[in-house]
N, C-alpha and C. Protein backbone atom coordinates (compact mmCIF):
# COMPACT_ATOMS: atom_id res chain seq x y z
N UNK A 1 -21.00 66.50 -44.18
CA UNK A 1 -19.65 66.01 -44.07
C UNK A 1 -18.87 66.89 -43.11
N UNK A 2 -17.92 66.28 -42.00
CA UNK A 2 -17.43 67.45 -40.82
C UNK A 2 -16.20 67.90 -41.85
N UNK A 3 -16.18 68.74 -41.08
CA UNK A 3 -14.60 69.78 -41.63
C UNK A 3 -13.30 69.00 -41.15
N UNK A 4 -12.42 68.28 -41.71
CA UNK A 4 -11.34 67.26 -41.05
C UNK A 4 -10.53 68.09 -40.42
N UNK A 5 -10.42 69.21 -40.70
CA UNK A 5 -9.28 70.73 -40.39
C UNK A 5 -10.09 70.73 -38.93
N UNK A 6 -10.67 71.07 -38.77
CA UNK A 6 -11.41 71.87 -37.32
C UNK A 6 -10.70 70.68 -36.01
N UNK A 7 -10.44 71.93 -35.16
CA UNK A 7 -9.68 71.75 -33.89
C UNK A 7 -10.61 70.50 -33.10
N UNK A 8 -11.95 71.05 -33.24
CA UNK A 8 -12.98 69.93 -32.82
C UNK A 8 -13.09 68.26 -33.05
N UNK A 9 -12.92 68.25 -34.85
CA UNK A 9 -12.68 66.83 -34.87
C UNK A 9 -11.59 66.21 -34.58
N UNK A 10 -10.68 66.73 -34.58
CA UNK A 10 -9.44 66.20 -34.15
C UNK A 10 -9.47 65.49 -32.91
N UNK A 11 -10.09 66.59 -32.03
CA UNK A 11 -10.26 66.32 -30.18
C UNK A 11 -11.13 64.80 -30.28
N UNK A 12 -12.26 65.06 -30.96
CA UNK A 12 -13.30 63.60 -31.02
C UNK A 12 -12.81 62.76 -31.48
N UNK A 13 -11.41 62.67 -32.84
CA UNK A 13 -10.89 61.35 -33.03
C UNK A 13 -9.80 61.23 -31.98
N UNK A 14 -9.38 61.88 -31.71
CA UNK A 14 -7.92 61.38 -30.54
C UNK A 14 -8.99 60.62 -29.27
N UNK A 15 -10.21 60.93 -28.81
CA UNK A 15 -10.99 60.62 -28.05
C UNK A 15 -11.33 58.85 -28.07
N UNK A 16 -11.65 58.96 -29.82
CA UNK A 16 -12.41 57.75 -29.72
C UNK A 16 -11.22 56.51 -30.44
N UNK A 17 -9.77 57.54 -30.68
CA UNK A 17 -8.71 56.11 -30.68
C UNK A 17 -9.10 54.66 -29.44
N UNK A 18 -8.93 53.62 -30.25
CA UNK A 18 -8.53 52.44 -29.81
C UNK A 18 -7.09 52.42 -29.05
N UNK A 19 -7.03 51.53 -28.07
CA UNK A 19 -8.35 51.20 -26.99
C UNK A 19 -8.60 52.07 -26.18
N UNK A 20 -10.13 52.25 -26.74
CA UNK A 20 -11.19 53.12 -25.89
C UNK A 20 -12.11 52.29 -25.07
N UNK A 21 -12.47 52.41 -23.66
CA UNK A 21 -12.87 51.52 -22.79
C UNK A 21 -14.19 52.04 -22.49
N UNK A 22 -15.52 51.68 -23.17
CA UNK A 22 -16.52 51.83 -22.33
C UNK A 22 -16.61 51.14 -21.54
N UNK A 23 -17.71 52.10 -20.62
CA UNK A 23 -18.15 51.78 -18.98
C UNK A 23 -18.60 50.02 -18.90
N UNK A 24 -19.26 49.67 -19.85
CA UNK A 24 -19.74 48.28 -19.58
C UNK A 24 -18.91 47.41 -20.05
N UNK A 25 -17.70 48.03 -20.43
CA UNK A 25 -16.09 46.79 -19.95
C UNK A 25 -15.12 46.37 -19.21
N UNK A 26 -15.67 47.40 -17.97
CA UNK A 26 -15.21 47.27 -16.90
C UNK A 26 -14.97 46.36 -16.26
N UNK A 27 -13.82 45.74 -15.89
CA UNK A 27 -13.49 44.03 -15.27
C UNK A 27 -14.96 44.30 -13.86
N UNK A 28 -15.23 43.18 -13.57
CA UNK A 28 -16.09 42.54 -12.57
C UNK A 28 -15.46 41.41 -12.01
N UNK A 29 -15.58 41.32 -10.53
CA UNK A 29 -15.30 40.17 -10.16
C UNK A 29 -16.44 38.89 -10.58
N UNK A 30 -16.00 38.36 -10.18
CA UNK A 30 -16.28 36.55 -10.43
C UNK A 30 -16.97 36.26 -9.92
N UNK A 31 -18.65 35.91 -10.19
CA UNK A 31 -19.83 35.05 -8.81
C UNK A 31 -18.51 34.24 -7.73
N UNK A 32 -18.56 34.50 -6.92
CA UNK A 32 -18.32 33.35 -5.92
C UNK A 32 -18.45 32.06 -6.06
N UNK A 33 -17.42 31.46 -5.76
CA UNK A 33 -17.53 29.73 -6.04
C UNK A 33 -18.28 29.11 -5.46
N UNK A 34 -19.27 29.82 -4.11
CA UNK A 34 -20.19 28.71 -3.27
C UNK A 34 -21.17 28.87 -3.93
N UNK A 35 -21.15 30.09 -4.44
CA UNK A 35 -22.75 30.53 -5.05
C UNK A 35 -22.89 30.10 -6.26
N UNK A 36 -21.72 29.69 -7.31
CA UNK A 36 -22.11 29.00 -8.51
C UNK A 36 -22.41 27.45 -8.49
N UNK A 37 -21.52 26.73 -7.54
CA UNK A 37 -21.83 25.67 -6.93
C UNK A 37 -22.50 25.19 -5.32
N UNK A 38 -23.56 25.98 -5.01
CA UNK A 38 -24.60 25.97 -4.19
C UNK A 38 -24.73 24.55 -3.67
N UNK A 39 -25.10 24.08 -4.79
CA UNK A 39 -25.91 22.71 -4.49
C UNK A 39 -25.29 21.68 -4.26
N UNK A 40 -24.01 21.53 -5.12
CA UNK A 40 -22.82 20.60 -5.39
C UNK A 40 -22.52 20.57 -3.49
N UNK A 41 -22.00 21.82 -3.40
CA UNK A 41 -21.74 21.47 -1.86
C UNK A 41 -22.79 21.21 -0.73
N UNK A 42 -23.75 21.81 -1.02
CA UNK A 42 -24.44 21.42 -0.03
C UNK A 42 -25.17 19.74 -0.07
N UNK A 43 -25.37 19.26 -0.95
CA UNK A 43 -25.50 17.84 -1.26
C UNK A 43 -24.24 17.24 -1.09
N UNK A 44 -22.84 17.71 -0.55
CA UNK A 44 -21.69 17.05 -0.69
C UNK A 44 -21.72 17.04 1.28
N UNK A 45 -22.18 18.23 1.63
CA UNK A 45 -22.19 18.41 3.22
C UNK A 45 -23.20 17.52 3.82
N UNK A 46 -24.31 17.44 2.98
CA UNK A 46 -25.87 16.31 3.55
C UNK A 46 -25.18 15.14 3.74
N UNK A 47 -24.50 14.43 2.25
CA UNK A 47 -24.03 13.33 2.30
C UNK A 47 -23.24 12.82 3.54
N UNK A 48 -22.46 13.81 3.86
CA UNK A 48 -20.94 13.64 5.09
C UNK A 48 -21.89 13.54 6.35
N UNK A 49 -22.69 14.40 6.61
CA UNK A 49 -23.70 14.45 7.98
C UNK A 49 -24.43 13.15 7.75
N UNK A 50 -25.18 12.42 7.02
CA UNK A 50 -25.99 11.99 7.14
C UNK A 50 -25.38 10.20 7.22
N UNK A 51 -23.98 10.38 6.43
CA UNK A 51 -22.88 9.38 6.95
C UNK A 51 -22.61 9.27 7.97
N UNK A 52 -22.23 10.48 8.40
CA UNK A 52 -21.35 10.25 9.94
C UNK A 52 -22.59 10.07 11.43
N UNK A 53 -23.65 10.68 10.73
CA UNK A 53 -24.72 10.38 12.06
C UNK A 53 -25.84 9.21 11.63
N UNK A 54 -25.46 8.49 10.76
CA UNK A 54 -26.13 7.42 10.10
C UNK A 54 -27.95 7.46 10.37
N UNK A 55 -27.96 8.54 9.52
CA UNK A 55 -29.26 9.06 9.64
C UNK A 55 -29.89 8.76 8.43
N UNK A 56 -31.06 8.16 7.97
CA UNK A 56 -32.21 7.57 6.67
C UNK A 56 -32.27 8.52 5.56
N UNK A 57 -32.25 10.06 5.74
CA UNK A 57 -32.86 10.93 4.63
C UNK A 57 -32.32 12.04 5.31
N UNK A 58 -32.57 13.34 4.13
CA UNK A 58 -31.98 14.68 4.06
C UNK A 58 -32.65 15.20 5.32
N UNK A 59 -34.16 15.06 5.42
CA UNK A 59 -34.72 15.72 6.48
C UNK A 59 -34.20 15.92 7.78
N UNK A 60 -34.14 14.32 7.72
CA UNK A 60 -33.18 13.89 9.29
C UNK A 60 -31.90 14.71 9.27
N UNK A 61 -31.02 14.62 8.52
CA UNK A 61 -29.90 15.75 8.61
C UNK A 61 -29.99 16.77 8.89
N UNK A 62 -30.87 17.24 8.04
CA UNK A 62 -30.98 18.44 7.87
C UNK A 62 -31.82 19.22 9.09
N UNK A 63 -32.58 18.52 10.11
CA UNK A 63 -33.17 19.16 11.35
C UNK A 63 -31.85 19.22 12.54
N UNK A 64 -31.04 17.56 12.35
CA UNK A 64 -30.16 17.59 13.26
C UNK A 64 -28.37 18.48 13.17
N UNK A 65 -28.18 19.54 11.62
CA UNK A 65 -27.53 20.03 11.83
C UNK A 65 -28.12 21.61 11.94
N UNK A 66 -29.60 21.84 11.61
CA UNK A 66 -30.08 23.08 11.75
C UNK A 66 -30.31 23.19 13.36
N UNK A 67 -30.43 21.97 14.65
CA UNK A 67 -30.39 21.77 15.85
C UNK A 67 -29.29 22.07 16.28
N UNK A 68 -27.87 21.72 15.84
CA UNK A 68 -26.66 21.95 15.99
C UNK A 68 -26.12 23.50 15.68
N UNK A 69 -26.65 23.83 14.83
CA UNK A 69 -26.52 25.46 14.64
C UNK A 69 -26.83 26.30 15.70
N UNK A 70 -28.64 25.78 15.84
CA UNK A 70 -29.30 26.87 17.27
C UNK A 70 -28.92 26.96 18.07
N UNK A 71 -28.07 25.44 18.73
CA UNK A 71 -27.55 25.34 19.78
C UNK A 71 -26.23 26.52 20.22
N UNK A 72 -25.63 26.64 18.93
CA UNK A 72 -24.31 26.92 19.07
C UNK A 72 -24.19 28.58 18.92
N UNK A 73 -25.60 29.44 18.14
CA UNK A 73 -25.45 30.17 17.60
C UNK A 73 -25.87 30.89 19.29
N UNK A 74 -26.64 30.53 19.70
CA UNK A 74 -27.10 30.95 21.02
C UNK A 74 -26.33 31.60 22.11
N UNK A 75 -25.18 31.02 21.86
CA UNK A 75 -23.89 31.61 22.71
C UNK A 75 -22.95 32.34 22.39
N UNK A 76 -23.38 33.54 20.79
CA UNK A 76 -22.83 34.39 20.31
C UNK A 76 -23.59 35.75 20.19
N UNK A 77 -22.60 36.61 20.09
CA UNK A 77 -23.43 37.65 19.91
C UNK A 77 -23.59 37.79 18.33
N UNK A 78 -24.24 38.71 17.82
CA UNK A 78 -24.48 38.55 16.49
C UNK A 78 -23.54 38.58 15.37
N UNK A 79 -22.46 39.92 15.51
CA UNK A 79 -21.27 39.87 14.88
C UNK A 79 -20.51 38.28 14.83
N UNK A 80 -20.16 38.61 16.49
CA UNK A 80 -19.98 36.63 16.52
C UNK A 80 -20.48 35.51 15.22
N UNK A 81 -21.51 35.66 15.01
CA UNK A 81 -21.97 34.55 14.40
C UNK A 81 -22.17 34.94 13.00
N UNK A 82 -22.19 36.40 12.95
CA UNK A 82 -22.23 36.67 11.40
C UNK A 82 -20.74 36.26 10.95
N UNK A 83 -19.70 36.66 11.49
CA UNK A 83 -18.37 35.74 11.30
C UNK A 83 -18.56 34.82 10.95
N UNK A 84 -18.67 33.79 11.69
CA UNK A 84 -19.15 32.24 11.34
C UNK A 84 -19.53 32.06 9.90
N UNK A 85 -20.78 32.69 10.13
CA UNK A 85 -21.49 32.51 9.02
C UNK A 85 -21.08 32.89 7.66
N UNK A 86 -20.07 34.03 7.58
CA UNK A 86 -19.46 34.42 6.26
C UNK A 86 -18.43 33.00 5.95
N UNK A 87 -18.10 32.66 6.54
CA UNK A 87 -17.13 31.96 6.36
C UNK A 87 -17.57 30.39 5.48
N UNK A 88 -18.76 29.98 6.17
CA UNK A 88 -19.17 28.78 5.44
C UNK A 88 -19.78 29.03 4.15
N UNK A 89 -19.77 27.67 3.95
CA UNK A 89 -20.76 27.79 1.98
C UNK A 89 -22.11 28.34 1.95
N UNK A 90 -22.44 28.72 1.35
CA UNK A 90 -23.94 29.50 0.89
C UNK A 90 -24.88 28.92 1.40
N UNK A 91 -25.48 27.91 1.08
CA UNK A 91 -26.50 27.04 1.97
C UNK A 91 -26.13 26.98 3.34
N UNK A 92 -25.09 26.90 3.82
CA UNK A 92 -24.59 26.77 5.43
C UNK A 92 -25.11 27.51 5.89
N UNK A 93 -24.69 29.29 5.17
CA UNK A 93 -24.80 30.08 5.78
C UNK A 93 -26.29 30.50 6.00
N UNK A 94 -27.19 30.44 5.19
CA UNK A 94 -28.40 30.65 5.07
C UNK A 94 -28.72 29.87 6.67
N UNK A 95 -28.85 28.64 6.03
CA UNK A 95 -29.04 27.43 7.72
C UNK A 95 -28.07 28.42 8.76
N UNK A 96 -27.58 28.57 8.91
CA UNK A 96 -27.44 29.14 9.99
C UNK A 96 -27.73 30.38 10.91
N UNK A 97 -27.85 31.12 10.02
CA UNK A 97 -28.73 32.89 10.35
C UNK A 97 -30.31 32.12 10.21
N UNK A 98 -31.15 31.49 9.47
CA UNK A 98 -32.35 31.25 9.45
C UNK A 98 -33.16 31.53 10.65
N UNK A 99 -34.09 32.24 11.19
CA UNK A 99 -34.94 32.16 12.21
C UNK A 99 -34.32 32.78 13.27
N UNK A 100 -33.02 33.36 13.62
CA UNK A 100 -32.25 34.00 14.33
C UNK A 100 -32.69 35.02 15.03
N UNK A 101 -33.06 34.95 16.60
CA UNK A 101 -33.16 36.15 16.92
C UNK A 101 -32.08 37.14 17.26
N UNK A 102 -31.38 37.67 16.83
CA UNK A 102 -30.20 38.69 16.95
C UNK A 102 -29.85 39.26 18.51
N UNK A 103 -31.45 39.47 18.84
CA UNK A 103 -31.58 40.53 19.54
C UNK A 103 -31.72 39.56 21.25
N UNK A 104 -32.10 38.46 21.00
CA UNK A 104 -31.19 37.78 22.23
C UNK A 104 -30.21 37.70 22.87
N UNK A 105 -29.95 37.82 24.13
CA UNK A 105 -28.56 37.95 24.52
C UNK A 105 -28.44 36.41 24.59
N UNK A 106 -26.53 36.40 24.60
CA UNK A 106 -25.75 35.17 24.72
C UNK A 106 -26.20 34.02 25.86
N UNK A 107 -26.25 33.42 25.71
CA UNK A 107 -26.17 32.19 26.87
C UNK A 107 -24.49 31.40 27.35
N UNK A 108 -24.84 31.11 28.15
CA UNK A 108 -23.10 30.92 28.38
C UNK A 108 -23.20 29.39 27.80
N UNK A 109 -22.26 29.16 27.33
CA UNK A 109 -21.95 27.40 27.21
C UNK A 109 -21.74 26.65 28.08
N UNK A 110 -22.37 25.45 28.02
CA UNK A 110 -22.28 24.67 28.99
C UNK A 110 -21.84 23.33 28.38
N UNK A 111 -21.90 21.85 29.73
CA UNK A 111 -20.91 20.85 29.38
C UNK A 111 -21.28 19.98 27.92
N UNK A 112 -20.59 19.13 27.33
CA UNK A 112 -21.32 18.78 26.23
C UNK A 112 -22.26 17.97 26.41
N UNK A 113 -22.61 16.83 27.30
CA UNK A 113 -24.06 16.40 27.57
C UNK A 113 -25.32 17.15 27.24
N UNK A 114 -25.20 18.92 27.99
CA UNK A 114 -26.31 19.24 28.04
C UNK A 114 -26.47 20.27 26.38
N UNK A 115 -25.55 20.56 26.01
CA UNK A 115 -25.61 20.72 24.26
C UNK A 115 -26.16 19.51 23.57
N UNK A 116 -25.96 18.55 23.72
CA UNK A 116 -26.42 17.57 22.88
C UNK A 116 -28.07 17.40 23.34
N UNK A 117 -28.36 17.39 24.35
CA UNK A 117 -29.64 17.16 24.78
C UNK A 117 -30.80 18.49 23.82
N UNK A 118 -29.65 19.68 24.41
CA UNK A 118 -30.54 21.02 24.03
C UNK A 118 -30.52 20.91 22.27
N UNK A 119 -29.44 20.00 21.33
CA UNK A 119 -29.99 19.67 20.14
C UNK A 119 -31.21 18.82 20.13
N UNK A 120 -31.61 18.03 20.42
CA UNK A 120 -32.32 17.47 20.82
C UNK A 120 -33.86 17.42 20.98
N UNK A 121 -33.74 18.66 21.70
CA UNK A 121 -35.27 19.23 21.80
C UNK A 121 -35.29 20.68 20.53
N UNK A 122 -34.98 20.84 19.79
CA UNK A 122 -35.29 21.64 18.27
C UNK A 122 -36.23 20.67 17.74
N UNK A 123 -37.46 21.47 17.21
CA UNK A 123 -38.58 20.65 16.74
C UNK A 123 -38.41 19.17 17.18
N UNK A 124 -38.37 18.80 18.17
CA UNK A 124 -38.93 17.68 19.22
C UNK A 124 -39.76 16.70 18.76
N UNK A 125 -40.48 16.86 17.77
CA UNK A 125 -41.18 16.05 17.60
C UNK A 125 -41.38 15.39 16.11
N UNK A 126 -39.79 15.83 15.59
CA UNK A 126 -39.18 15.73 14.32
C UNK A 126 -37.72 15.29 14.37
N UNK A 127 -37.19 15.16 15.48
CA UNK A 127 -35.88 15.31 15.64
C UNK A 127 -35.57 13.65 15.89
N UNK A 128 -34.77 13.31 15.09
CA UNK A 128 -34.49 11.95 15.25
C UNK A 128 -32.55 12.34 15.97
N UNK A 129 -32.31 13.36 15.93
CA UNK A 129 -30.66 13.58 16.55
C UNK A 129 -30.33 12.75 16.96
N UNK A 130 -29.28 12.39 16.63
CA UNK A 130 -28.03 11.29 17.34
C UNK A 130 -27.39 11.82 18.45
N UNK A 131 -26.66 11.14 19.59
CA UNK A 131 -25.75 11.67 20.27
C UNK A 131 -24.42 12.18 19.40
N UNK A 132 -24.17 12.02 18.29
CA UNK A 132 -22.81 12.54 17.58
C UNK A 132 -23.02 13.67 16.91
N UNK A 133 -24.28 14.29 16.70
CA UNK A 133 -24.77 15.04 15.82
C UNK A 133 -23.51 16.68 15.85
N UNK A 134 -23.21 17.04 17.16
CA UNK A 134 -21.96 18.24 17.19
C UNK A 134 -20.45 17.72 16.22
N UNK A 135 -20.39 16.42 17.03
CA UNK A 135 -19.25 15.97 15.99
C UNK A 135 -19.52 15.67 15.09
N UNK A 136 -20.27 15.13 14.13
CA UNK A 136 -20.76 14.64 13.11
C UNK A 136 -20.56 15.88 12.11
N UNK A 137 -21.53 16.92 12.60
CA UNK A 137 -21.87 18.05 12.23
C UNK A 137 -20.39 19.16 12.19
N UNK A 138 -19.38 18.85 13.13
CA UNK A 138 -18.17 20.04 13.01
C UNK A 138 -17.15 18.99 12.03
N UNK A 139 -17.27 18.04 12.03
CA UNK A 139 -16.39 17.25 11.06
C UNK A 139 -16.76 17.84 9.43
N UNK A 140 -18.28 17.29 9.14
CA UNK A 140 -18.84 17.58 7.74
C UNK A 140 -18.63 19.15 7.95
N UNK A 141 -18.50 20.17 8.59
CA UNK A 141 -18.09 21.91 8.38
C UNK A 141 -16.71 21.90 8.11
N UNK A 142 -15.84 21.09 8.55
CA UNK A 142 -14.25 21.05 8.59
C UNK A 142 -13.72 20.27 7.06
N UNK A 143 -14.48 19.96 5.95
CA UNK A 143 -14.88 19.30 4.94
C UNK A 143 -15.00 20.33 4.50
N UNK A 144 -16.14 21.42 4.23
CA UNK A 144 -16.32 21.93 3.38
C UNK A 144 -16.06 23.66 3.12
N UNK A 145 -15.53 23.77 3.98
CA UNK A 145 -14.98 25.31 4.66
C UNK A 145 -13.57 25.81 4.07
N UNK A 146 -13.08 26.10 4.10
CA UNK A 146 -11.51 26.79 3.74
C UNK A 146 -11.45 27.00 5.23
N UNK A 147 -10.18 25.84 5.51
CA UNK A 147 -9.39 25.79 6.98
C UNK A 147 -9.26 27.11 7.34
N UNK A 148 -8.14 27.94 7.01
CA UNK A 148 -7.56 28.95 7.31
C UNK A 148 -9.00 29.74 7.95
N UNK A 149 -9.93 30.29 6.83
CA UNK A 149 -10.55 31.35 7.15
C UNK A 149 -11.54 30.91 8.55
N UNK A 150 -11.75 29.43 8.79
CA UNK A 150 -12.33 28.72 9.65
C UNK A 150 -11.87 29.00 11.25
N UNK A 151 -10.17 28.63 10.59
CA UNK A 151 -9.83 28.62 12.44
C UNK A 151 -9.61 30.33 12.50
N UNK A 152 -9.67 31.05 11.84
CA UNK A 152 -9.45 32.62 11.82
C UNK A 152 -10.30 33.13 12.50
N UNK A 153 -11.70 32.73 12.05
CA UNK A 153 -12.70 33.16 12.83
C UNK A 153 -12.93 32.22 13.90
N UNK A 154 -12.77 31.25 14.42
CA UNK A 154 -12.75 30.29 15.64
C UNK A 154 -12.06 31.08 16.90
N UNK A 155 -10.49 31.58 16.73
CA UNK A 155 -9.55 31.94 16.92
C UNK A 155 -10.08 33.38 18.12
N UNK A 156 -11.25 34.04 17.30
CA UNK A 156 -11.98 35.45 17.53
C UNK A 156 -12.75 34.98 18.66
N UNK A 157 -13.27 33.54 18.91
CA UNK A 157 -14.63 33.06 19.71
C UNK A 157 -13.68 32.79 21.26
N UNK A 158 -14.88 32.84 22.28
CA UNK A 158 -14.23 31.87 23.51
C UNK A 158 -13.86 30.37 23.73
N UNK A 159 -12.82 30.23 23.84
CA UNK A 159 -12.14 28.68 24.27
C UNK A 159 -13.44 27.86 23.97
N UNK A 160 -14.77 27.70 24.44
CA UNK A 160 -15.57 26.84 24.67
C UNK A 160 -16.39 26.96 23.22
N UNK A 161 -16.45 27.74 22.22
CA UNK A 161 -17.34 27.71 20.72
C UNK A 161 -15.55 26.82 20.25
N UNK A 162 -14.25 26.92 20.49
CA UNK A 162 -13.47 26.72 19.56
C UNK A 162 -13.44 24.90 19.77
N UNK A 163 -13.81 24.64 21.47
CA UNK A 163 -14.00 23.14 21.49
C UNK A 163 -15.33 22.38 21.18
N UNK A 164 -16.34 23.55 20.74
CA UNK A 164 -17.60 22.86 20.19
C UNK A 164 -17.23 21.93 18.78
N UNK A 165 -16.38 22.93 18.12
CA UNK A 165 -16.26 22.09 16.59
C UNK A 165 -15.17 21.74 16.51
N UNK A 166 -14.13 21.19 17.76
CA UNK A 166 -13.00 20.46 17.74
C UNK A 166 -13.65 19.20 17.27
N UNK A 167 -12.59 18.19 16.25
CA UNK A 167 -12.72 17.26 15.49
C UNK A 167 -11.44 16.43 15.93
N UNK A 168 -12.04 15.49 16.76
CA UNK A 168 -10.61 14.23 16.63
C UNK A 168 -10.67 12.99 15.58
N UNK A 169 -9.57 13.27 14.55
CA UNK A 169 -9.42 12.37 13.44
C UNK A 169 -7.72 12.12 13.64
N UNK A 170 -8.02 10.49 13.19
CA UNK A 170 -6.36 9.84 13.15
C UNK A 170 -5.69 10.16 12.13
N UNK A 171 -6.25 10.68 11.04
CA UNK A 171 -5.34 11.07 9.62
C UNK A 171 -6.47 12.26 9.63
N UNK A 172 -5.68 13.43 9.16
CA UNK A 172 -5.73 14.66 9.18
C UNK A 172 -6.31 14.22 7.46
N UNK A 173 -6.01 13.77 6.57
CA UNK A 173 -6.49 13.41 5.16
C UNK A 173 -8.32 13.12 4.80
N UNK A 174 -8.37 12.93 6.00
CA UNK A 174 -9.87 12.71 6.17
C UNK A 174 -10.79 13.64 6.33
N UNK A 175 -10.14 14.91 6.96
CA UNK A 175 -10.92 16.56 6.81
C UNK A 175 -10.68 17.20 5.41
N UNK A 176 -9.82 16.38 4.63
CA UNK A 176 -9.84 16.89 3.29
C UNK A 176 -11.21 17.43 2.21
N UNK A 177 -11.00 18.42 1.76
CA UNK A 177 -12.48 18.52 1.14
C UNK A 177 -12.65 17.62 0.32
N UNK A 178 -14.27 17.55 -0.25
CA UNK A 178 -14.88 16.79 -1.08
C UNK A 178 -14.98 16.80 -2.05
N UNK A 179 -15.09 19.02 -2.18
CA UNK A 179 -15.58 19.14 -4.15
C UNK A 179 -14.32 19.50 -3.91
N UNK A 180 -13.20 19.52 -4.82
CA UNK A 180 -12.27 20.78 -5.46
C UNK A 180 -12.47 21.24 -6.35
């Protein structure tokens, strides 16, 4: 039985008064909302692409906006595009760093004819790409992105990445997102 008198226990109960905060109650932030809903959006982004470029199946989308990526990522330097890439949803971002050589230098941009073509030839012999596939593809990103942090990092790029994923729509209601 301890001695209740001793200077010692005293120190150990004033110690272990309520509220006493162990280490493993420490607030934590929150998984991320793309990462708990992964799939939700990225099946919400297939859907919008595969609408707007009236394409049969996921595959088809899914080569002609991973075509649309290479194209675009090509004319950044890596920071460049790691920007980008923080910015979109989890699956985006993955598709978009995927297969990346970093260590390539930039290519300059050129007119949009020959972007669409150079989507085009990405696995070539899988690629069903549409001619709309850039617009198709920056519309369904303008859907599922948080505006602000979008044109923030756009804002950072040269004139010619900020008119790659320019979107002309008659009601602005229509870039509205999908999940809330």
């Amino acid at each position: 039985m301890p001695n209740t008198g001793s200077a010692d226990f005293a120190a150990i109960q004033e110690v272990m008064k309520w509220p006493w905060k162990p280490m493993w109650r420490v607030p934590t932030m929150p998984m991320p909302w793309t990462y708990r809903h992964a799939s939700r959006e990225w099946r919400a982004f297939l859907d919008d692409v595969k609408e707007r470029m009236s394409l049969a199946s996921d595959n088809m989308a899914y080569t002609a906006v991973d075509a649309v990526f290479q194209t675009f990522r090509r004319r950044l330097t890596a920071q460049q595009g790691l920007n980008v890439a923080g910015v979109l949803p989890s699956v985006l971002r993955a598709t978009f760093v995927n297969g990346w050589d970093v260590t390539a230098l930039p290519v300059p941009f050129s007119e949009r004819s020959a972007l669409i073509a150079e989507t085009k030839q990405v696995r070539v012999h899988h690629n069903l790409t549409p001619d709309n596939a850039i617009e198709a593809t920056a519309w369904a990103i303008r859907r599922c992105t948080n505006k602000t942090d979008f044109e923030r990092v756009l804002k950072q790029l040269p004139d010619e990445a900020v008119a790659f994923w320019h979107v002309d729509v008659d009601d602005r209601a229509e870039l509205e997102p999908r999940i809330v």
